[in-house]
Protein backbone atom coordinates (compact mmCIF):
# COMPACT_ATOMS: atom_id res chain seq x y z
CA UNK A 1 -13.08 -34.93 -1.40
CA UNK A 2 -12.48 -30.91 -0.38
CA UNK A 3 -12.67 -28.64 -3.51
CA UNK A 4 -10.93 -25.26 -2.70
CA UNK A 5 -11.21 -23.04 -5.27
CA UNK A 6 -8.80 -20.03 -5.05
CA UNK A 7 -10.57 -16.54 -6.25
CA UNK A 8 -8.34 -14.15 -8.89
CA UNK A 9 -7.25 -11.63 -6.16
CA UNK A 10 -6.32 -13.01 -2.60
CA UNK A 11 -5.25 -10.00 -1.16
CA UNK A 12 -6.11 -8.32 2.13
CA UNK A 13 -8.53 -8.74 4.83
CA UNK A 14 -10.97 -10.67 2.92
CA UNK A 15 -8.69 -13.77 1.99
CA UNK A 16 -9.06 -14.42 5.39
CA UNK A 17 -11.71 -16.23 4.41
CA UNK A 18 -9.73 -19.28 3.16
CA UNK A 19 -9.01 -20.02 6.63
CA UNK A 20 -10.14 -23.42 7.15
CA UNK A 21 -12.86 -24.78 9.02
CA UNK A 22 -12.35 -27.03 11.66
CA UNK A 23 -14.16 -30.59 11.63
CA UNK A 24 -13.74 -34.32 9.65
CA UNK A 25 -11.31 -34.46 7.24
CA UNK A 26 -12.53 -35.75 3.70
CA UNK A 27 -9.96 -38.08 1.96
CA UNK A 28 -8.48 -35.20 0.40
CA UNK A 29 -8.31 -31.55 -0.51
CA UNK A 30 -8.34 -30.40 -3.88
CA UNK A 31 -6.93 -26.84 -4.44
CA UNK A 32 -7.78 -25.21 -7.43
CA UNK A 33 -5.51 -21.82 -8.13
CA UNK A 34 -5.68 -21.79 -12.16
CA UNK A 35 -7.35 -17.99 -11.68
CA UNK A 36 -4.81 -16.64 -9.21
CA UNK A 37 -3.35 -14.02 -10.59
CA UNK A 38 -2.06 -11.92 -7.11
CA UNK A 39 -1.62 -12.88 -3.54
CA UNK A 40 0.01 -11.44 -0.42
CA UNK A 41 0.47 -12.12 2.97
CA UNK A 42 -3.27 -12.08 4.09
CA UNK A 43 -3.85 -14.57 1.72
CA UNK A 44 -0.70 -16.86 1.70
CA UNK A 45 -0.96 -17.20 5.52
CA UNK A 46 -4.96 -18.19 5.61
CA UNK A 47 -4.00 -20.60 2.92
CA UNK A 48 -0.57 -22.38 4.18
CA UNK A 49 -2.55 -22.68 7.25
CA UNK A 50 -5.40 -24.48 5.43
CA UNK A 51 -2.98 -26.73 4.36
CA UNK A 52 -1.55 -27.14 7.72
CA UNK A 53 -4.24 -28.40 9.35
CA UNK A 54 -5.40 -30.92 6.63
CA UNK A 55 -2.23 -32.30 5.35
CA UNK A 56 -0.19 -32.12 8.32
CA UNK A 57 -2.87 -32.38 11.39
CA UNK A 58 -5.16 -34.39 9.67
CA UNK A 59 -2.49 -36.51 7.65
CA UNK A 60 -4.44 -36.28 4.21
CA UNK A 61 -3.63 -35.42 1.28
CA UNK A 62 -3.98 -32.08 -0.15
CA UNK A 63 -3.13 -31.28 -4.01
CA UNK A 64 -2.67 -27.99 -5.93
CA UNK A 65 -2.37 -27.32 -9.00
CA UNK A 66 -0.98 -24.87 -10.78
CA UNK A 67 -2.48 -20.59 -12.07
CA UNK A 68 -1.86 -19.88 -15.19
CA UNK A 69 -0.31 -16.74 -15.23
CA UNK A 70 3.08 -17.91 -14.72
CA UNK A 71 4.13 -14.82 -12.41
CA UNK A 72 1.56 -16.08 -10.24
CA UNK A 73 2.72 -19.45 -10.31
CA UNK A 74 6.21 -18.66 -8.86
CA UNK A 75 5.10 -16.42 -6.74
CA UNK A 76 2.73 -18.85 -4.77
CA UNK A 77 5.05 -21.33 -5.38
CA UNK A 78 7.66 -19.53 -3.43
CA UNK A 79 5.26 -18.60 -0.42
CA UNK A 80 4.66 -22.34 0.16
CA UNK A 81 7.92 -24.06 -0.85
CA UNK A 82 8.99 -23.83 2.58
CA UNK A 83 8.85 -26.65 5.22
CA UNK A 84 6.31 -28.27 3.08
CA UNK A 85 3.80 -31.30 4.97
CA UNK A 86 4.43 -34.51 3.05
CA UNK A 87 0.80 -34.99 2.57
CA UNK A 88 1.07 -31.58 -0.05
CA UNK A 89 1.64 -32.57 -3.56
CA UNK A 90 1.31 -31.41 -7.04
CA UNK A 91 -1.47 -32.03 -9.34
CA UNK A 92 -0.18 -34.72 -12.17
CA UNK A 93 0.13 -32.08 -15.05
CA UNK A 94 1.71 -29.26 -12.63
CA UNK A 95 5.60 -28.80 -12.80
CA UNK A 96 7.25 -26.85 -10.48
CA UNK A 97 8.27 -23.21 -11.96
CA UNK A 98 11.66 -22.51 -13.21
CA UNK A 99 14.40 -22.26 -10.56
CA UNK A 100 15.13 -18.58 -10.05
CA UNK A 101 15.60 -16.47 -7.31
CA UNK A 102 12.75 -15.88 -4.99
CA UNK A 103 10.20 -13.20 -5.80
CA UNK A 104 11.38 -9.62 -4.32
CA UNK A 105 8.18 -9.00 -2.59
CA UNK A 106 8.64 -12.39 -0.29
CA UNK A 107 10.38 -11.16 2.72
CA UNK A 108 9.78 -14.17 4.52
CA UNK A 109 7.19 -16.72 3.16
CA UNK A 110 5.02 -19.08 5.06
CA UNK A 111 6.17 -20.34 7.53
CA UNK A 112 5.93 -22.11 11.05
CA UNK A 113 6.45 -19.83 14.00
CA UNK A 114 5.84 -23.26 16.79
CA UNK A 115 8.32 -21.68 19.05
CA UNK A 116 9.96 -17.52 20.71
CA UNK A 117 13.46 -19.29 19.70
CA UNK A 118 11.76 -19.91 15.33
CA UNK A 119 10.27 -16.40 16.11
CA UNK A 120 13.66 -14.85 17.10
CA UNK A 121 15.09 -16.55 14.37
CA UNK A 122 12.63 -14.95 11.77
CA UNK A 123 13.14 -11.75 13.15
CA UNK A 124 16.96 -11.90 12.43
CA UNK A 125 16.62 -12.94 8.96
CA UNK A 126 14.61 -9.91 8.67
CA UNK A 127 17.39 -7.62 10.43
CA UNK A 128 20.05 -9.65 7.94
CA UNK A 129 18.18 -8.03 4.78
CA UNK A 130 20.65 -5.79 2.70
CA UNK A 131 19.79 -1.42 3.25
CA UNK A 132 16.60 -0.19 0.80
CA UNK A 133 13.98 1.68 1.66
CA UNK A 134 11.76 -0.80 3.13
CA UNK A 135 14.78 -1.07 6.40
CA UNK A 136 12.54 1.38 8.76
CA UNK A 137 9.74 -0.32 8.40
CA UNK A 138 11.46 -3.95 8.48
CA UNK A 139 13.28 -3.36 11.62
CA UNK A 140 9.68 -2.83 13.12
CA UNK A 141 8.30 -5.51 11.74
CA UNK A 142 11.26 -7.63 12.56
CA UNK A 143 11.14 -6.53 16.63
CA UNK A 144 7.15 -7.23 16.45
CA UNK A 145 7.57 -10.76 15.12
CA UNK A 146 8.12 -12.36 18.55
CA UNK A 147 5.59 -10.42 20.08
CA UNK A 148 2.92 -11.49 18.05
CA UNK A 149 3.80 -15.39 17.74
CA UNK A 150 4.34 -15.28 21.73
CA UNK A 151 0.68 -13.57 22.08
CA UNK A 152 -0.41 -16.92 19.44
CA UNK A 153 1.59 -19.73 21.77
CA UNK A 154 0.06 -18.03 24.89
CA UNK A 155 -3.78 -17.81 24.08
CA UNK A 156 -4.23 -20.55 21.06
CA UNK A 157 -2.42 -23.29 23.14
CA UNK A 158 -5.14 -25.58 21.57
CA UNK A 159 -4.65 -24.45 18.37
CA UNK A 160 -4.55 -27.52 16.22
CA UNK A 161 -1.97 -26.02 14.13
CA UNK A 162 0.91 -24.05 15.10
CA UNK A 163 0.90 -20.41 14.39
CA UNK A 164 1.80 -19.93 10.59
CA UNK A 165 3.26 -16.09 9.49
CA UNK A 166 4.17 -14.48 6.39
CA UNK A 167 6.34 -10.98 5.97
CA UNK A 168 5.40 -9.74 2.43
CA UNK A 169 5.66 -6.56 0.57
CA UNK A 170 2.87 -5.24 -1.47
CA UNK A 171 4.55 -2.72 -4.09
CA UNK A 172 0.55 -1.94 -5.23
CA UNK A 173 -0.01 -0.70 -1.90
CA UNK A 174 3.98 0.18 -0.82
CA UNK A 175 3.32 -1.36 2.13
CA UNK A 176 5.18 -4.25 4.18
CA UNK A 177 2.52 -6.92 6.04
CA UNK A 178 3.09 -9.12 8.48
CA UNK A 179 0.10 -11.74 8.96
CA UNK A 180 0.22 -14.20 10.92
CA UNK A 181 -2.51 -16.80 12.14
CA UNK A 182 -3.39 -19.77 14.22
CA UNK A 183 -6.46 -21.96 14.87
CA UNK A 184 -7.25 -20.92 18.28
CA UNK A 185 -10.94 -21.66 19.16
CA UNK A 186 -11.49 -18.79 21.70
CA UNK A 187 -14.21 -16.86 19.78
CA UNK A 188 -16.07 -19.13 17.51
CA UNK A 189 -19.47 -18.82 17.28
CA UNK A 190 -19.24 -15.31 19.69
CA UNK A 191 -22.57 -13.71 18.45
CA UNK A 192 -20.43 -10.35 20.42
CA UNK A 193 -17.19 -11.47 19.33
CA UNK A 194 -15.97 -7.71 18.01
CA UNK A 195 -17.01 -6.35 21.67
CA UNK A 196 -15.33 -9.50 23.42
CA UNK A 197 -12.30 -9.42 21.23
CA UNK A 198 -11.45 -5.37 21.80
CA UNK A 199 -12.45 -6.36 25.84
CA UNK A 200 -9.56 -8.86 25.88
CA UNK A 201 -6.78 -6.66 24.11
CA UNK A 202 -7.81 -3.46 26.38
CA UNK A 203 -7.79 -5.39 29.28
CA UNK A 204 -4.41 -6.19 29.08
CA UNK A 205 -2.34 -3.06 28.88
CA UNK A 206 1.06 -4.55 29.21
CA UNK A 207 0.44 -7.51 26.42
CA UNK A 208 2.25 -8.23 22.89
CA UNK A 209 -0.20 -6.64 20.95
CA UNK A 210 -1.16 -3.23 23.09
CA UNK A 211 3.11 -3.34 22.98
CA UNK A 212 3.16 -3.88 19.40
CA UNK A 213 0.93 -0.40 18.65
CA UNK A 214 3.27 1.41 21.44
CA UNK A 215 6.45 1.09 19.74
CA UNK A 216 4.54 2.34 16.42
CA UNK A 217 3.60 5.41 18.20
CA UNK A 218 6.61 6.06 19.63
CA UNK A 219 8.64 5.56 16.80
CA UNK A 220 6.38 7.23 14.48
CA UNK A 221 5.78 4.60 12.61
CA UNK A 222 2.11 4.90 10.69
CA UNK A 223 1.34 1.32 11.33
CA UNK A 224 -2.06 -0.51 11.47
CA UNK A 225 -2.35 -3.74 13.43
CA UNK A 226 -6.20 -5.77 12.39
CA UNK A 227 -6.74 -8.51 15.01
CA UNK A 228 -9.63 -10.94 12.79
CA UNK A 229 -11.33 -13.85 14.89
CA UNK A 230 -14.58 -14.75 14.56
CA UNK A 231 -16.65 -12.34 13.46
CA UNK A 232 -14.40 -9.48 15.40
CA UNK A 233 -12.51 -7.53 14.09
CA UNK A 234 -10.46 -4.99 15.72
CA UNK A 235 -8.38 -2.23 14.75
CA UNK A 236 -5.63 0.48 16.07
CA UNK A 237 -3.98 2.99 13.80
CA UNK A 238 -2.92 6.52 14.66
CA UNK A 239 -2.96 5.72 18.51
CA UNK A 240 -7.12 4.59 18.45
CA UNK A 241 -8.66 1.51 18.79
CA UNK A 242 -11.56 0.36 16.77
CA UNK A 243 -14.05 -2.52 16.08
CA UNK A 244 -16.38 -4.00 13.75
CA UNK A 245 -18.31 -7.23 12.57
CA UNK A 246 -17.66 -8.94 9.29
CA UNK A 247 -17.70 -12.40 8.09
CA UNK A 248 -17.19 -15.04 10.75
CA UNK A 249 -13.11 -16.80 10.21
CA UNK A 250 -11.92 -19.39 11.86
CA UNK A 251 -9.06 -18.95 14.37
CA UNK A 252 -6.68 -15.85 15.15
CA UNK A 253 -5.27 -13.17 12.56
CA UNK A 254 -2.94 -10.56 13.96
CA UNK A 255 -1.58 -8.74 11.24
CA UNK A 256 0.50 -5.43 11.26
CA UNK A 257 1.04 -3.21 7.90
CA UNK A 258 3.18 -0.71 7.62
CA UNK A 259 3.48 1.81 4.85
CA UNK A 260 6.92 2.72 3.25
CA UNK A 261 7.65 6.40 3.82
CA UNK A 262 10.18 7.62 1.53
């Protein structure tokens, strides 16, 4: 059996660290959320795609139960209702929340991106979303959505999931993120992995990610795209590139933010 405990606040970078870890599968996966009490799309992505590999891949059975807070409830609820595996089920005393409309902040929960026709879909439903004054920075997210699932299907074509994304906005930080991650195996265990992973985006000027940071530029857009794999991590806001090492993940993270500018 797989405990996986979720922490209080799985927000940001570091939920990337509920990525899972590639291997055996146990019989099944326990996931403990009763001290959630946020999320956003950092953390709803590394999470669904936990729950990809184990209860779809691996064909076991994963069970979650249920955070107190009740806002917290429907709120992950709603980021994982989607397109559910049949292995994922609900703990025996956990009731799905009270139908209602889907949390505000969702723009598009988790959800498979196996395909540039899904990904073109996504991006419409984006586009479809009624005038506020998140549009400016929806459109861009919405026109960067195929670039960054066709930079996953390209270089995580082993990937033992398919590439999982998540559009969210975060009113705490007024900012709309779009995460999304896959399982490629390209820089595990790189002792150099922040040095190899800027190499690889620099080296190709014309790909979906060097694009991505283009149109923000040209549009004006104040966006920050973090590229996590490994222990890399790589950054580009305001027209510069940047790297670092953290804590190893598994797989691929792109993820663009974009703050709302009133």
């Amino acid at each position: 059996m797989r405990p996986l405990s979720l922490v209080a606040d799985m927000r940001g970078e570091a939920a990337l660290s509920f990525l899972p870890e590639r291997g055996q599968p146990p019989a099944e996966t326990l996931i403990f959320a009763d001290g959630l009490t946020a999320i956003d799309a950092w953390g709803a992505a590394a999470l669904r795609t936990s729950i990809e590999l184990y209860a779809r891949r691996q064909q076991q059975q994963v069970t979650i139960g249920a955070p107190k807070d009740p806002a917290a409830w429907r709120l992950l609820y709603s980021l994982l209702e989607k397109d559910c595996p049949a292995h994922l089920r609900l703990s025996d005393d956990t009731t799905p929340p009270p139908p209602s409309r889907r949390p505000s902040a969702i723009v598009v929960p988790t959800i498979r991106a196996p395909t540039l026709e899904r990904a073109d879909e996504i991006a419409e439903v984006i586009l479809d979303i009624p005038p506020s004054r998140l549009t400016r920075a929806l459109r861009f997210v919405a026109q960067e959505v195929p670039e960054l699932v066709a930079n996953a299907l390209t270089h995580a074509d082993r990937s033992p999931t398919q590439p999982v994304l998540c559009v969210f906005y975060d009113r705490d930080e007024d900012e709309v993120q779009l995460v999304l991650c896959d399982l490629g195996a390209t820089y595990d265990g790189d002792a150099e992995a922040a040095e190899s992973l800027l190499a690889a985006v620099q080296a190709h000027p014309s790909g979906g990610l060097t694009t991505a940071v283009e149109a923000a530029a040209a549009r004006g857009i104040d966006a920050t795209l973090t590229l996590a794999a490994g222990s890399g991590r790589v950054y580009w806001r305001r027209g510069k590139w940047s790297n670092a090492s953290a804590q190893a993940v598994s797989g691929f993270t792109a993820a663009l933010t974009v703050p709302i500018a009133d």
